[in-house]
N, C-alpha and C. Protein backbone atom coordinates (compact mmCIF):
# COMPACT_ATOMS: atom_id res chain seq x y z
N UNK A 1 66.55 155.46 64.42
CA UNK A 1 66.54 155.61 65.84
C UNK A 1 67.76 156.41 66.33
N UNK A 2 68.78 155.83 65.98
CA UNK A 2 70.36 156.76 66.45
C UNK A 2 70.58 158.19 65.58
N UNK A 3 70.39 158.81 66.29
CA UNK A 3 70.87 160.62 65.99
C UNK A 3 72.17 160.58 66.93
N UNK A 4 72.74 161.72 66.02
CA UNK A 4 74.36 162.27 66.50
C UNK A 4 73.45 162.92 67.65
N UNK A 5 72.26 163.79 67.99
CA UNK A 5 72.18 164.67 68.95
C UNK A 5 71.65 164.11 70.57
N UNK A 6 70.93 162.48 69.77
CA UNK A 6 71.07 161.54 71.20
C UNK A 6 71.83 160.98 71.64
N UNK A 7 73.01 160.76 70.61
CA UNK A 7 73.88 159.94 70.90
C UNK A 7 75.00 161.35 71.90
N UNK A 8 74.93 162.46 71.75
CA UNK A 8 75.72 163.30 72.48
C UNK A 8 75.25 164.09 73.86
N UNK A 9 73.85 163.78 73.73
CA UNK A 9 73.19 164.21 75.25
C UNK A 9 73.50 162.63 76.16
N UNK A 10 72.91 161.41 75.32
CA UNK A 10 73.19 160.29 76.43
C UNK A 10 74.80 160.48 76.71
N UNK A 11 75.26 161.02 75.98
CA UNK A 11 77.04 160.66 76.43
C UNK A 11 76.87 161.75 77.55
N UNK A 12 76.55 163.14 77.63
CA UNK A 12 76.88 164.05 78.38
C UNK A 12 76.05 163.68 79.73
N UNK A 13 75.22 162.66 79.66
CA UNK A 13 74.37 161.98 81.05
C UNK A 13 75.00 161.36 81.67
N UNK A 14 75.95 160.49 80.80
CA UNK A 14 76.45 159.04 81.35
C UNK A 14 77.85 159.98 81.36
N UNK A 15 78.54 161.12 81.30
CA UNK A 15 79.75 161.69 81.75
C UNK A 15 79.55 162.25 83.17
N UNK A 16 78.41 162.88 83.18
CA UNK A 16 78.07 163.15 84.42
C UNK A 16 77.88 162.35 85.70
N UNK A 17 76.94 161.51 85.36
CA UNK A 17 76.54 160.20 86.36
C UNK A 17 78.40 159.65 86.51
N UNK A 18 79.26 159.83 86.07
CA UNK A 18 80.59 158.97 86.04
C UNK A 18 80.98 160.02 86.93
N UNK A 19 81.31 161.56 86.93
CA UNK A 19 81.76 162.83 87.07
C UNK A 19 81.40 162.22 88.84
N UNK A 20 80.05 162.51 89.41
CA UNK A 20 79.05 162.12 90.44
C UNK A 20 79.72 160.95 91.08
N UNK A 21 79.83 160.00 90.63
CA UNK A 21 80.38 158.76 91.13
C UNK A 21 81.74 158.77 91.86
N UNK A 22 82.77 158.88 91.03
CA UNK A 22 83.85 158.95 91.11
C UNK A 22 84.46 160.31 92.33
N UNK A 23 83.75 161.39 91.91
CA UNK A 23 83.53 162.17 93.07
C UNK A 23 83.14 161.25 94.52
N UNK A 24 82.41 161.00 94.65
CA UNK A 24 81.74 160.01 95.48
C UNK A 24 82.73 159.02 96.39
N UNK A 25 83.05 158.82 95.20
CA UNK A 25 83.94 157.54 95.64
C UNK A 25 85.68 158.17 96.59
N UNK A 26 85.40 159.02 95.95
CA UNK A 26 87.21 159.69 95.96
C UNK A 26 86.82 160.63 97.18
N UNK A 27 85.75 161.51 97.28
CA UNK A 27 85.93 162.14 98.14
C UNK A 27 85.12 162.56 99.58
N UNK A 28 83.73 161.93 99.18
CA UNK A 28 83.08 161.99 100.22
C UNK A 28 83.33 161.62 101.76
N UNK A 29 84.37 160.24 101.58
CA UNK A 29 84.38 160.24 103.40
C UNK A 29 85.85 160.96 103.50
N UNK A 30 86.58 161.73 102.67
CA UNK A 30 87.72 162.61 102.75
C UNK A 30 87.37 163.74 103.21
N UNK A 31 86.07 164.19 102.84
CA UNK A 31 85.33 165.58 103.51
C UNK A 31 84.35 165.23 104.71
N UNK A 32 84.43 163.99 105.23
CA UNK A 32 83.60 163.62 106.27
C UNK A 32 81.95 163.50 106.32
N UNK A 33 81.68 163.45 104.88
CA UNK A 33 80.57 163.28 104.19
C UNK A 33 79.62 162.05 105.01
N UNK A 34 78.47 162.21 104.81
CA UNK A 34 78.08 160.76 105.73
C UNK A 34 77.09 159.54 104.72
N UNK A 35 76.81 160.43 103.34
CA UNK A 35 76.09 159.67 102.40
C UNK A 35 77.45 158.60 101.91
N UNK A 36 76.81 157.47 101.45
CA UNK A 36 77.86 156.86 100.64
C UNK A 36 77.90 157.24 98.79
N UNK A 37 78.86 157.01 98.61
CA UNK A 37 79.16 157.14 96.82
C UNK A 37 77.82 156.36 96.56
N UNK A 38 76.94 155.69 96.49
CA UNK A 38 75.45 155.10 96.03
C UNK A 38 74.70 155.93 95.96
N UNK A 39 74.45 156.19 97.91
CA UNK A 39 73.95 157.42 97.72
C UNK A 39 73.45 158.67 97.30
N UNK A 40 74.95 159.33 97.06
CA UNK A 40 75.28 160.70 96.49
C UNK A 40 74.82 160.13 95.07
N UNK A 41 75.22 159.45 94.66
CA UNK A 41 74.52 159.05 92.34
C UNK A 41 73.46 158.81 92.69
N UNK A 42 72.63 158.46 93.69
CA UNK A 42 71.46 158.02 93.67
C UNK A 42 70.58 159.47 93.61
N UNK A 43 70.74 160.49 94.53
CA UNK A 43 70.58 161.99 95.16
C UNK A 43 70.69 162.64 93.16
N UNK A 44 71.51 162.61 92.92
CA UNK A 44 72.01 163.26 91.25
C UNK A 44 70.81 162.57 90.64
N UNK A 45 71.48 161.21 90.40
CA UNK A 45 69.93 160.95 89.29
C UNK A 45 68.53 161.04 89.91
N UNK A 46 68.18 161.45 90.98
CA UNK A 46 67.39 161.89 91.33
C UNK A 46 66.86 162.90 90.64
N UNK A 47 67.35 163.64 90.85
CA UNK A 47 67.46 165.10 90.30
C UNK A 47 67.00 165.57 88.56
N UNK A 48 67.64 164.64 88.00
CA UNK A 48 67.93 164.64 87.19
C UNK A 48 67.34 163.39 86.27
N UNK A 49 66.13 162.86 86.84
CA UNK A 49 65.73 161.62 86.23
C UNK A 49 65.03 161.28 84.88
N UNK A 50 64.52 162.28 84.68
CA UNK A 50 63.35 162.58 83.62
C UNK A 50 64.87 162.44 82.26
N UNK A 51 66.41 162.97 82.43
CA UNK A 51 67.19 163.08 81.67
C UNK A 51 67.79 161.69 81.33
N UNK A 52 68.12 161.59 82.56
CA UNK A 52 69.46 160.31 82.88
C UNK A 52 68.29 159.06 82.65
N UNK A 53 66.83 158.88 83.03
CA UNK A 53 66.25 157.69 82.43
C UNK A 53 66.49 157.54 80.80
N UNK A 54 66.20 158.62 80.22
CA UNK A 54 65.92 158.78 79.02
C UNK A 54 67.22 158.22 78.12
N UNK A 55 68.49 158.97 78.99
CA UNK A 55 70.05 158.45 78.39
C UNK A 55 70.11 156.64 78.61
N UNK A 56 69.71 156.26 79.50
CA UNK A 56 69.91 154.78 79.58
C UNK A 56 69.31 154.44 78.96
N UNK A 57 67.77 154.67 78.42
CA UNK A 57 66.97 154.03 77.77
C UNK A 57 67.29 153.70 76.41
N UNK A 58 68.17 154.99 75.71
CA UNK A 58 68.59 155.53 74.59
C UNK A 58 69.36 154.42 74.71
N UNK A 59 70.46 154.32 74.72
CA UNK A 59 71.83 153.59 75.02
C UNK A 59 71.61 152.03 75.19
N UNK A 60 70.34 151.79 76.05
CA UNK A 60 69.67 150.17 76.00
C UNK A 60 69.28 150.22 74.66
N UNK A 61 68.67 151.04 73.99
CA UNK A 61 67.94 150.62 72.54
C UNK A 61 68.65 150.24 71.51
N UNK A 62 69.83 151.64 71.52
CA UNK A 62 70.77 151.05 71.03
C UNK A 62 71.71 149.83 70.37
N UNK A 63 71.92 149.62 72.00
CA UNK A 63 73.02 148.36 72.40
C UNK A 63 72.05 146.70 71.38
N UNK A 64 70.10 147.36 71.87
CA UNK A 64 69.40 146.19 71.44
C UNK A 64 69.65 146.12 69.94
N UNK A 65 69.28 147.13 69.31
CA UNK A 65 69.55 146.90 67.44
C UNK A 65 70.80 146.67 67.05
N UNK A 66 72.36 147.08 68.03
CA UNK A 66 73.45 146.35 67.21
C UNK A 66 73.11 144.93 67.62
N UNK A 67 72.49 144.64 68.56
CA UNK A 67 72.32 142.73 68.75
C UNK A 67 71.60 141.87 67.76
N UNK A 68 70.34 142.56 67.07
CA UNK A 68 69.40 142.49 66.69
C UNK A 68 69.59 142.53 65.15
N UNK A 69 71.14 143.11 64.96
CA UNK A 69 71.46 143.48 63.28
C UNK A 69 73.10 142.93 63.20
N UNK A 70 73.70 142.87 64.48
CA UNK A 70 75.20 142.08 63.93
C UNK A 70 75.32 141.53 64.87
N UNK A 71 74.76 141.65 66.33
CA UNK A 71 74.91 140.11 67.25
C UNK A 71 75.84 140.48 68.31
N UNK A 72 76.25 140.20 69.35
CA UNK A 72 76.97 140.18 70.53
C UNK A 72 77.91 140.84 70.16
N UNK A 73 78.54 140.93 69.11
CA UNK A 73 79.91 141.50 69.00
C UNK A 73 79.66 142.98 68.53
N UNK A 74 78.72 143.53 68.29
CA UNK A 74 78.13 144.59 67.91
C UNK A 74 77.48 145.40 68.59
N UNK A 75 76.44 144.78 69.62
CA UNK A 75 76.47 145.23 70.57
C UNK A 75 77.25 145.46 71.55
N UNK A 76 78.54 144.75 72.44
CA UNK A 76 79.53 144.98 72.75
C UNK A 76 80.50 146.10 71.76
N UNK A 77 80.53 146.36 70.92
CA UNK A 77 81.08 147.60 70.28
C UNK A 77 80.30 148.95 70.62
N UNK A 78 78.96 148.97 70.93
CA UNK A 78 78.54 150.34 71.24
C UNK A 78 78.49 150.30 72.33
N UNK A 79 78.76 149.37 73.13
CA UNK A 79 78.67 149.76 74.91
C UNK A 79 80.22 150.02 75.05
N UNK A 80 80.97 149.59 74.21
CA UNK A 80 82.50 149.85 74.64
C UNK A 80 82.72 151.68 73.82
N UNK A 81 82.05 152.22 72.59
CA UNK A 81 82.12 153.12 72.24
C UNK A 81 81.78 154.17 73.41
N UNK A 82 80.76 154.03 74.09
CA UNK A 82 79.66 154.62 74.99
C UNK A 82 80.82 155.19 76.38
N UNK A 83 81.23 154.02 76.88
CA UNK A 83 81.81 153.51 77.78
C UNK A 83 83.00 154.61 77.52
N UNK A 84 83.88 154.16 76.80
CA UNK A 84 84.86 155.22 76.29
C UNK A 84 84.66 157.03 76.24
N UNK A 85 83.62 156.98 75.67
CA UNK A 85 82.96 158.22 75.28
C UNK A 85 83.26 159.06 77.14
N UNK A 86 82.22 158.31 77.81
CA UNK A 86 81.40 158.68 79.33
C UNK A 86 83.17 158.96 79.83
N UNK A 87 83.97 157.59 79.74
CA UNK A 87 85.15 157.64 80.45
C UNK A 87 85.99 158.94 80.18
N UNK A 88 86.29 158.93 78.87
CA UNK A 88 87.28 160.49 78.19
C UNK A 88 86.81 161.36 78.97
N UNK A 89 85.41 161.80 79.27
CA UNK A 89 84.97 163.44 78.98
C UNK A 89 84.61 163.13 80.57
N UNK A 90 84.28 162.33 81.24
CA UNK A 90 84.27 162.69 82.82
C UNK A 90 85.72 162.95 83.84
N UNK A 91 86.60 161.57 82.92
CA UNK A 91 87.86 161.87 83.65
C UNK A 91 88.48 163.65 83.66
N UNK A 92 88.23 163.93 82.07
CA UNK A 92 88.39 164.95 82.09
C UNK A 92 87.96 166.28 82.63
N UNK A 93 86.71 166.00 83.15
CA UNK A 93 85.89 166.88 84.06
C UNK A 93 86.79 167.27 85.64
N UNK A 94 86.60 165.47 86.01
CA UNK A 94 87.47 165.36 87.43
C UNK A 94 88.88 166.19 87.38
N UNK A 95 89.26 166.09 86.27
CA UNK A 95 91.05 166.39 86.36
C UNK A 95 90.89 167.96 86.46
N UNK A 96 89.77 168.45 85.44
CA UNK A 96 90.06 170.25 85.55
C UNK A 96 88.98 170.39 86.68
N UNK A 97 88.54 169.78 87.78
CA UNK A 97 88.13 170.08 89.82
C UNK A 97 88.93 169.95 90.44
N UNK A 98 89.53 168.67 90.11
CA UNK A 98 90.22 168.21 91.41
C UNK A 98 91.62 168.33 91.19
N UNK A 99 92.37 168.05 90.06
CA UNK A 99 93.41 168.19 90.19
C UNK A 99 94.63 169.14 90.13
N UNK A 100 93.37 170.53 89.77
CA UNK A 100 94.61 171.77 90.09
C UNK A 100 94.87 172.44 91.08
N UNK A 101 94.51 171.76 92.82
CA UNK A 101 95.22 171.68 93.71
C UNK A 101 95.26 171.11 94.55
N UNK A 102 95.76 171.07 96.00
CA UNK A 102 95.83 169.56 96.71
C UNK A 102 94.40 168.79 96.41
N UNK A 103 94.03 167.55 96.85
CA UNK A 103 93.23 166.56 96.77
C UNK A 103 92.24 167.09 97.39
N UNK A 104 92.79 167.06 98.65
CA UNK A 104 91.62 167.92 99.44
C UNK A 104 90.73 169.61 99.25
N UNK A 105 91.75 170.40 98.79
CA UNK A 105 90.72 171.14 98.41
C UNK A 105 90.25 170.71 97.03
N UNK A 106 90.22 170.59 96.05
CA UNK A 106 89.90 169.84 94.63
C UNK A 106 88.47 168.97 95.26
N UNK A 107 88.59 168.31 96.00
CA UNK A 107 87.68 167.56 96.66
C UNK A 107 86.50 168.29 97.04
N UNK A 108 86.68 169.60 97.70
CA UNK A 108 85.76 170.20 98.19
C UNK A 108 85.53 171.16 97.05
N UNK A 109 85.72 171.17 96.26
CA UNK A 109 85.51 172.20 95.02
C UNK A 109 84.43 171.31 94.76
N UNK A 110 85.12 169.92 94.23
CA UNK A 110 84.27 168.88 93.17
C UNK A 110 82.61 169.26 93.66
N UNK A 111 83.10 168.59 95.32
CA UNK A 111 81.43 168.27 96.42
C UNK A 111 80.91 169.83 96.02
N UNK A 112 81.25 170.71 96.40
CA UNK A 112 80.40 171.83 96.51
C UNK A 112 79.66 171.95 95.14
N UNK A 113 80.46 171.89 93.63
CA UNK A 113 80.04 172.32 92.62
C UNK A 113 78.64 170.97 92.57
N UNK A 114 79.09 169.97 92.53
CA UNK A 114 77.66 169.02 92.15
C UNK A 114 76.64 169.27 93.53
N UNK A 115 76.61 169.78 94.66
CA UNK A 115 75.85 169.90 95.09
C UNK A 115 75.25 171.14 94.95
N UNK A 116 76.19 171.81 94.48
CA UNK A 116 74.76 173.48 93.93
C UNK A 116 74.39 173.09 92.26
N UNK A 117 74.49 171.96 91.94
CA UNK A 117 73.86 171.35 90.82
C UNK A 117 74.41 171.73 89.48
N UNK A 118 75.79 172.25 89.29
CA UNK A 118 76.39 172.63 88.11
C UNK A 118 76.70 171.20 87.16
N UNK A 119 76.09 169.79 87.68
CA UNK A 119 76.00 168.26 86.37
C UNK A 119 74.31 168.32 86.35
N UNK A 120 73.10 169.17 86.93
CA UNK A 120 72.04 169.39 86.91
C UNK A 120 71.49 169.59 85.56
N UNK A 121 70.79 169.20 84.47
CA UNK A 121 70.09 169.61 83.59
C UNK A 121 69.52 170.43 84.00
N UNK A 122 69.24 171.66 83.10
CA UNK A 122 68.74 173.07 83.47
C UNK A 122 68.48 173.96 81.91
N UNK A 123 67.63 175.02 82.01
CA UNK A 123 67.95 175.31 80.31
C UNK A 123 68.81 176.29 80.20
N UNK A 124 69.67 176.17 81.06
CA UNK A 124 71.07 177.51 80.63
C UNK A 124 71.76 176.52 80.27
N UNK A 125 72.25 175.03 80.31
CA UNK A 125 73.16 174.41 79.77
C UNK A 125 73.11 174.76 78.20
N UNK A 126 74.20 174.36 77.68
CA UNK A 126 74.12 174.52 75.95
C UNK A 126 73.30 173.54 75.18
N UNK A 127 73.75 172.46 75.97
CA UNK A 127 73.37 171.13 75.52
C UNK A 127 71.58 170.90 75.92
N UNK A 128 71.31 171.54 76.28
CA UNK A 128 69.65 171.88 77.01
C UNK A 128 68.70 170.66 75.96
N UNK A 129 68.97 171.83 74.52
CA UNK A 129 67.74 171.19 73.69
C UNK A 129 67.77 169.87 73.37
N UNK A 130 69.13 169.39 73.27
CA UNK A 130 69.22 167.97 72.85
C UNK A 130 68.73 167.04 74.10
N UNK A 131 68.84 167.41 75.18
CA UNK A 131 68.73 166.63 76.67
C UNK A 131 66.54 166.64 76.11
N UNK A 132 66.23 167.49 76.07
CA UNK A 132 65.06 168.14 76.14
C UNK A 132 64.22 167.26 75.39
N UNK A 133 65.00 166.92 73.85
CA UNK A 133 65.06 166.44 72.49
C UNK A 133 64.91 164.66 73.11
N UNK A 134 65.87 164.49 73.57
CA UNK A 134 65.90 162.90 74.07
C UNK A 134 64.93 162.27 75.43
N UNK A 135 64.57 163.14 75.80
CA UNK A 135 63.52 162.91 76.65
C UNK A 135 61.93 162.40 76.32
N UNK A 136 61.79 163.38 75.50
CA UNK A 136 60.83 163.42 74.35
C UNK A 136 60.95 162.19 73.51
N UNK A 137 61.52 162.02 73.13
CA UNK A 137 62.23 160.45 72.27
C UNK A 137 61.92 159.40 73.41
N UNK A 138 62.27 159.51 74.48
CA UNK A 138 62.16 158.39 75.35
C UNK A 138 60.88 158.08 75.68
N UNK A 139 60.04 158.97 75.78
CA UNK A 139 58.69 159.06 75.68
C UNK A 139 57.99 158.26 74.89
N UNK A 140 57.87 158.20 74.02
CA UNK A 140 57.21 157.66 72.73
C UNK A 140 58.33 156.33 72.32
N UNK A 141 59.03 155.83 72.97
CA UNK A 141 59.60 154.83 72.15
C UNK A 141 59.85 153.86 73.28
C-alpha cells in the first residue's frame, strides 16, 4: 500500500492545506479579509478536492496498518512523521512569502499568490503525476 510517491504527494497536500491555514490565520483580518481562516481552507480544499481527499485518505490508511501491525504506538509514529513532514516544508513555504518583507506586505503576497491558485493542483506542477497517481489509488481502495 505505502509508496515513496504517495507518501510525497500526501505530504505536498497536507504542506499546502498547512501553507492555506496559517496564511489564514496570520493574515486575513490583517488585510481586512472578511472570510475566516475555516473558510479560506475550506475555499482551497475546495478546489482542490479530488487531491487533498485522496491525501487524507492515503494518510488514514496508513496510520490504520501501523495500528493494525504494531498498535497505537505505531500508528502515532506515522502521524507524528506526517505531521513533521507537512510542518518542515509549509513553515518553510510561509517564511520564503512572508518573511522577506514587512508582515504586511508578505501578507498580501501570501493572499494574492493562493488566491490565483499557485497551492492549486494543476498539470504544470512537477509533482502533477504523483498527485494524479494517488488519486487514482484513492479510487479503488
Amino acid at each position: 500500500m505505502e509508496t515513496e510517491s504517495r507518501n510525497v504527494a500526501s505530504a505536498f497536500m497536507g504542506a499546502a492545506n498547512f501553507v492555506v491555514g496559517r496564511i489564514g490565520v496570520e493574515c486575513l483580518s490583517m488585510l481586512g479579509r472578511l472570510e475566516t481562516p475555516r473558510e479560506y481552507v475550506n475555499i482551497w480544499q475546495e478546489r482542490n478536492a479530488k487531491y487533498y481527499d485522496a491525501s487524507t485518505k492515503y494518510i488514514a490508511k496508513k496510520m490504520e496498518a501501523a495500528d493494525a501491525s504494531g498498535g497505537v504506538v505505531a500508528r502515532d509514529a506515522v502521524l507524528k512523521e506526517y505531521s513533521s513532514i507537512v510542518r518542515k516544508e509549509g513553515e518553510a513555504t510561509i517564511a520564503a512569502w512572508v518573511g522577506k518583507s514587512g508582515k504586511r506586505e508578505g501578507c498580501q503576497r501570501a493572499v494574492s499568490l493562493i488566491d490565483r491558485g499557485i497551492l492549486d493542483v494543476n498539470p504544470e506542477i512537477p509533482i502533477y503525476e504523483d498527485l494524479q497517481a494517488l488519486a487514482v489509488w484513492s479510487k479503488i481502495n
